[in-house]
N, C-alpha and C. Protein backbone atom coordinates (compact mmCIF):
# COMPACT_ATOMS: atom_id res chain seq x y z
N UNK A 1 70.63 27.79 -20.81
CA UNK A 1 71.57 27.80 -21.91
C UNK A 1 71.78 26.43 -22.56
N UNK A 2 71.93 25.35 -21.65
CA UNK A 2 72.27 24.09 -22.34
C UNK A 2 70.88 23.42 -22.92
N UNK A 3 69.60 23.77 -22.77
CA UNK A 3 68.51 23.70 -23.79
C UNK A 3 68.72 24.43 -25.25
N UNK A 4 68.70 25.75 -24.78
CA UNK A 4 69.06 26.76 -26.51
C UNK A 4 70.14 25.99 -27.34
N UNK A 5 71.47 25.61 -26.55
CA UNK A 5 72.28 24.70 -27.15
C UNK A 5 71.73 23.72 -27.93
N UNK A 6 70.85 22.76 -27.20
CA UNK A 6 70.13 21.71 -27.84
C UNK A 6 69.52 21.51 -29.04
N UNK A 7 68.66 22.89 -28.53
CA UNK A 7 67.68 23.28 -29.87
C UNK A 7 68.07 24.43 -31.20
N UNK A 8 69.40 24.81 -31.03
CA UNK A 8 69.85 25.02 -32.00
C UNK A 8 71.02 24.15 -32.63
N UNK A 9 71.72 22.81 -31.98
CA UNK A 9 72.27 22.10 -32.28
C UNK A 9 71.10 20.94 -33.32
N UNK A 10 69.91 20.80 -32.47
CA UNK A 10 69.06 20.07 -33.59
C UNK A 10 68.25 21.00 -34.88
N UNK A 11 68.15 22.47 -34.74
CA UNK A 11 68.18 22.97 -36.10
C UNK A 11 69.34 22.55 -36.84
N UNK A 12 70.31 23.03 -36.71
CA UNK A 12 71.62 23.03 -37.38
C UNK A 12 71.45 21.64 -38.27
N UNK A 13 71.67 20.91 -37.69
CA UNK A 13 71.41 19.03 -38.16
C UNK A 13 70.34 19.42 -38.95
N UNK A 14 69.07 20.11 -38.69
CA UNK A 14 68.20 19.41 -39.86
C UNK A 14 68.32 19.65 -40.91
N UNK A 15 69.06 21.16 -40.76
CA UNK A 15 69.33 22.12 -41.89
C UNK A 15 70.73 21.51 -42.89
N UNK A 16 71.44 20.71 -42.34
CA UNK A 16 72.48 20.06 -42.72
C UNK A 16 71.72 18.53 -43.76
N UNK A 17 70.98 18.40 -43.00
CA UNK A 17 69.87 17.08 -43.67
C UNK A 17 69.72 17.51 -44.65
N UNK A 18 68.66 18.56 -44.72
CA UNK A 18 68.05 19.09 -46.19
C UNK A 18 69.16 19.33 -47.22
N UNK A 19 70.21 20.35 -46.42
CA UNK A 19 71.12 20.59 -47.80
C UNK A 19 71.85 19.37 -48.38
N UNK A 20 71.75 18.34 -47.91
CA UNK A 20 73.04 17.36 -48.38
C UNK A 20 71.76 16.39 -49.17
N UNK A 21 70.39 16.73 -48.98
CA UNK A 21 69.26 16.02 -49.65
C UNK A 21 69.51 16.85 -51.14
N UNK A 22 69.58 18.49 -50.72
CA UNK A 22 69.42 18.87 -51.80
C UNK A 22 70.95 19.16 -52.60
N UNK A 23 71.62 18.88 -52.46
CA UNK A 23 72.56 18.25 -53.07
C UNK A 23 72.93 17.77 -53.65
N UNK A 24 72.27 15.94 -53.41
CA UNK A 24 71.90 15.06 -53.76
C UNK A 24 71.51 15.09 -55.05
N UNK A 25 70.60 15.72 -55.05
CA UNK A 25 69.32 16.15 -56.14
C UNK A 25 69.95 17.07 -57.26
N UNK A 26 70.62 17.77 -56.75
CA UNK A 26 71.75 18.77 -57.90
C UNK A 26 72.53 17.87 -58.32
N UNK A 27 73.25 16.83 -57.63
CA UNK A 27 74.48 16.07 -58.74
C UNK A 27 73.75 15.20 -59.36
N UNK A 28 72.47 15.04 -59.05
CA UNK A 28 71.75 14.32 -59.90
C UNK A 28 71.00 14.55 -61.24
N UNK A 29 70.63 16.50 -60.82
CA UNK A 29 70.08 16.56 -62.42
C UNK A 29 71.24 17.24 -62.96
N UNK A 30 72.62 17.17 -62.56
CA UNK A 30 73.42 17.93 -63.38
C UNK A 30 74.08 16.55 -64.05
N UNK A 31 73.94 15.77 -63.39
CA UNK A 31 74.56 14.49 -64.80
C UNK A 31 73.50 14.09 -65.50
N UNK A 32 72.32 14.25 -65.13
CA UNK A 32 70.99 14.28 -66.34
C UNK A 32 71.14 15.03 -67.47
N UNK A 33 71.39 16.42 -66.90
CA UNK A 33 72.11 17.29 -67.41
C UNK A 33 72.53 17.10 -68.85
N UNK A 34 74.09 16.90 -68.20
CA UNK A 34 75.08 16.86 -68.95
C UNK A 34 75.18 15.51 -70.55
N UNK A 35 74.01 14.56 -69.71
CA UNK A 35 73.89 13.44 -70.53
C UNK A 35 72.57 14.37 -71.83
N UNK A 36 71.85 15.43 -70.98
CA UNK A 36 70.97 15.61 -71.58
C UNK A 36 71.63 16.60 -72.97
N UNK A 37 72.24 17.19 -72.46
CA UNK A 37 73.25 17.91 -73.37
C UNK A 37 73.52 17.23 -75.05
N UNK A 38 74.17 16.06 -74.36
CA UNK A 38 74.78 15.01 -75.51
C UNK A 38 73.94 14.60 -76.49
N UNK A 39 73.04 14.46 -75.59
CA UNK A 39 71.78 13.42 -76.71
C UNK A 39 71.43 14.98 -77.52
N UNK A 40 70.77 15.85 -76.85
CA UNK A 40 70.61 17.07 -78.09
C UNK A 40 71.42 17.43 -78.72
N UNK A 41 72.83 17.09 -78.97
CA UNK A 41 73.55 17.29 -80.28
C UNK A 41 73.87 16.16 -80.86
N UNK A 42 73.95 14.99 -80.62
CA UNK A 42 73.24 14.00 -81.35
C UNK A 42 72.24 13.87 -81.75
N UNK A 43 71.14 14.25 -81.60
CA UNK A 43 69.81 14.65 -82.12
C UNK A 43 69.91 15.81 -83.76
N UNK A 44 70.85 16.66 -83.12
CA UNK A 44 70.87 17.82 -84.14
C UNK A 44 71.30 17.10 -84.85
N UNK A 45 72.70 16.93 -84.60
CA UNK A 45 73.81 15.89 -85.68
C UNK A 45 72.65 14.93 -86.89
N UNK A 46 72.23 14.11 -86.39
CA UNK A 46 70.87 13.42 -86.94
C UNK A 46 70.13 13.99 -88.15
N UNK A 47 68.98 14.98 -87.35
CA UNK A 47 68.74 16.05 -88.04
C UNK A 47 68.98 16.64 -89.06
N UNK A 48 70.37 17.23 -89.28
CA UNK A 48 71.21 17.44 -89.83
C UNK A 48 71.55 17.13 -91.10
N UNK A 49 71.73 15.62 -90.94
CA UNK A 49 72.03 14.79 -91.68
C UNK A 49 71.49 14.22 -92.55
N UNK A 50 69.59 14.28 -92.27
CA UNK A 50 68.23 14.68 -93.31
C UNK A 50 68.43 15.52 -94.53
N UNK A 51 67.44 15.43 -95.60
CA UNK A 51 67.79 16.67 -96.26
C UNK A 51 66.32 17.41 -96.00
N UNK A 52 66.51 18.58 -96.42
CA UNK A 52 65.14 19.33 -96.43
C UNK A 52 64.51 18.66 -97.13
N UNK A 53 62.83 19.07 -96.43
CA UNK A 53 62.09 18.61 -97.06
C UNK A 53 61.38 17.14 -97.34
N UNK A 54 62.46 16.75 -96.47
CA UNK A 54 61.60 15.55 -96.57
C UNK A 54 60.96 14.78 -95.14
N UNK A 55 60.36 13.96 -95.38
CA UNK A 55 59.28 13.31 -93.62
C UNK A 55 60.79 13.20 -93.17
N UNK A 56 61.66 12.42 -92.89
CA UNK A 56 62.87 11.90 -91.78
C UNK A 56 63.37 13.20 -91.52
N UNK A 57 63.68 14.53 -92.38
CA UNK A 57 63.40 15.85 -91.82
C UNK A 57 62.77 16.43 -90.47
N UNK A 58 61.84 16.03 -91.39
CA UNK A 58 60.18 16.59 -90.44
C UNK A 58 60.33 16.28 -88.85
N UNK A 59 60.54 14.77 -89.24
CA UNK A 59 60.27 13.89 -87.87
C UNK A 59 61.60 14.36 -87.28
N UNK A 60 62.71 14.38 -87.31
CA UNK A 60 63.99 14.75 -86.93
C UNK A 60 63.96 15.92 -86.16
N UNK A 61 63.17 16.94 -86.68
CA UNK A 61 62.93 18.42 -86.44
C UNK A 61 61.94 18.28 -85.42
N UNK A 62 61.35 17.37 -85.04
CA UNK A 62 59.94 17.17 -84.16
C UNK A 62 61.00 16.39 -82.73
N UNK A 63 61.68 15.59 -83.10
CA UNK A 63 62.67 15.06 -81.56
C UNK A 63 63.20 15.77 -81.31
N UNK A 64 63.81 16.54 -82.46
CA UNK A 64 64.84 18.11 -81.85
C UNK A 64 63.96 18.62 -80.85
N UNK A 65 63.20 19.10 -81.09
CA UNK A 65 62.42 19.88 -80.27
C UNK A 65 62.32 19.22 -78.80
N UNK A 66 61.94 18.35 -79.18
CA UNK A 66 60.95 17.73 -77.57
C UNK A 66 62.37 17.28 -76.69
N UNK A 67 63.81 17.13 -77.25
CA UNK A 67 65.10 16.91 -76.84
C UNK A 67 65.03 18.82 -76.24
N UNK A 68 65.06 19.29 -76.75
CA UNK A 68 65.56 20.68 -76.61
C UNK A 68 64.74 21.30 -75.35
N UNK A 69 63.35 20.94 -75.22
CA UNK A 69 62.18 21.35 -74.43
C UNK A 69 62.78 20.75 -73.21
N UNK A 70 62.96 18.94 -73.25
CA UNK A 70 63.14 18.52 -71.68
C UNK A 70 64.16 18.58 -71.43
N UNK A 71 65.69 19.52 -72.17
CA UNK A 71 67.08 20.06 -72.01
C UNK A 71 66.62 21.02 -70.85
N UNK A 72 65.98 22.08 -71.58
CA UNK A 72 65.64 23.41 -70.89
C UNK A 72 64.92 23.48 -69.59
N UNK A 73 64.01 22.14 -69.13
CA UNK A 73 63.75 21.40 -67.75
C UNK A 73 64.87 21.47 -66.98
N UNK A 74 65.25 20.57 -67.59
CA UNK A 74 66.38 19.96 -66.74
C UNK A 74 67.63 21.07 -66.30
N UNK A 75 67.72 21.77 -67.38
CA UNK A 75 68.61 23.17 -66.93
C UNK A 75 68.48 24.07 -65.75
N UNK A 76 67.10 24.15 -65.95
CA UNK A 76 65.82 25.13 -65.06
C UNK A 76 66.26 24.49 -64.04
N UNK A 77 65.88 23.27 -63.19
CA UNK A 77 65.94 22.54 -62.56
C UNK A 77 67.16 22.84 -61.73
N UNK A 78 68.08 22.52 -62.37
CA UNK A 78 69.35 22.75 -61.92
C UNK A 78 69.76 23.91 -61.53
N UNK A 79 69.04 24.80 -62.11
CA UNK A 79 69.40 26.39 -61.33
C UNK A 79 68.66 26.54 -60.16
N UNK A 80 67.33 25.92 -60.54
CA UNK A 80 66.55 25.84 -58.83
C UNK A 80 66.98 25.66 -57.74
N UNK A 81 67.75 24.41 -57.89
CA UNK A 81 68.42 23.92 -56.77
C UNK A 81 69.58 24.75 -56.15
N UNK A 82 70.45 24.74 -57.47
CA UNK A 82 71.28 25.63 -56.89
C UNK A 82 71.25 27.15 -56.25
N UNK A 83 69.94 27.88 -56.83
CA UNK A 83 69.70 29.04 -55.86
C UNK A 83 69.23 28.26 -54.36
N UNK A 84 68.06 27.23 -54.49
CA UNK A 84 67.64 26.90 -53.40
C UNK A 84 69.02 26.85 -52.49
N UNK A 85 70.12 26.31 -52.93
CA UNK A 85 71.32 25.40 -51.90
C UNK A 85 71.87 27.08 -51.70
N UNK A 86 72.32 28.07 -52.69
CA UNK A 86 72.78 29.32 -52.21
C UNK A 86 72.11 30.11 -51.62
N UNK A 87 71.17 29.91 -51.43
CA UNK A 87 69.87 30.40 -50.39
C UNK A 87 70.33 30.28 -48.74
N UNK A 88 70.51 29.29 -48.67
CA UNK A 88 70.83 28.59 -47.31
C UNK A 88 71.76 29.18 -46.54
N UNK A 89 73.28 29.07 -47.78
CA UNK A 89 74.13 29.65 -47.03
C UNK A 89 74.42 31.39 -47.11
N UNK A 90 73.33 31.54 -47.23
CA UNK A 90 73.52 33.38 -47.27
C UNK A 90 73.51 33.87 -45.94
């Protein structure tokens, strides 16, 4: 018995390791996140502020995008983790 103890006292720990790694990693892309958020409506705002039709348009409409693309990463991301971390404790 005081082996099984052992060796499920050192699962427990590792499993405690990983989640507080992956954790880690969640408060990390959720303030990426949240920063990432900002800059894409400052981006729009920008944008915006172009008129049709013209190149500073164009180009405006071309950062939107590639803002909007590595938003939707980073979102993704963040749900990963967080199923990964609600995974654990099921």
């Amino acid at each position: 018995m005081p082996r099984n103890r052992e060796s499920v006292t050192k699962l427990l720990i590792a499993e405690e390791d990983k989640l507080s790694h992956d954790l880690e990693h969640l408060e990390f892309a959720q303030r990426r996140a949240a920063r990432g958020r900002e800059c894409v409506n400052r981006v729009r705002s920008l944008r915006d502020s172009c008129s049709f039709g013209t190149a500073e348009r164009e180009q405006a409409d071309r950062l939107l995008v590639n803002y909007e693309n590595l938003q939707t990463l980073l979102e993704d991301l963040c749900h990963r983790l967080r199923d990964k971390i609600n995974a654990r404790h099921v």
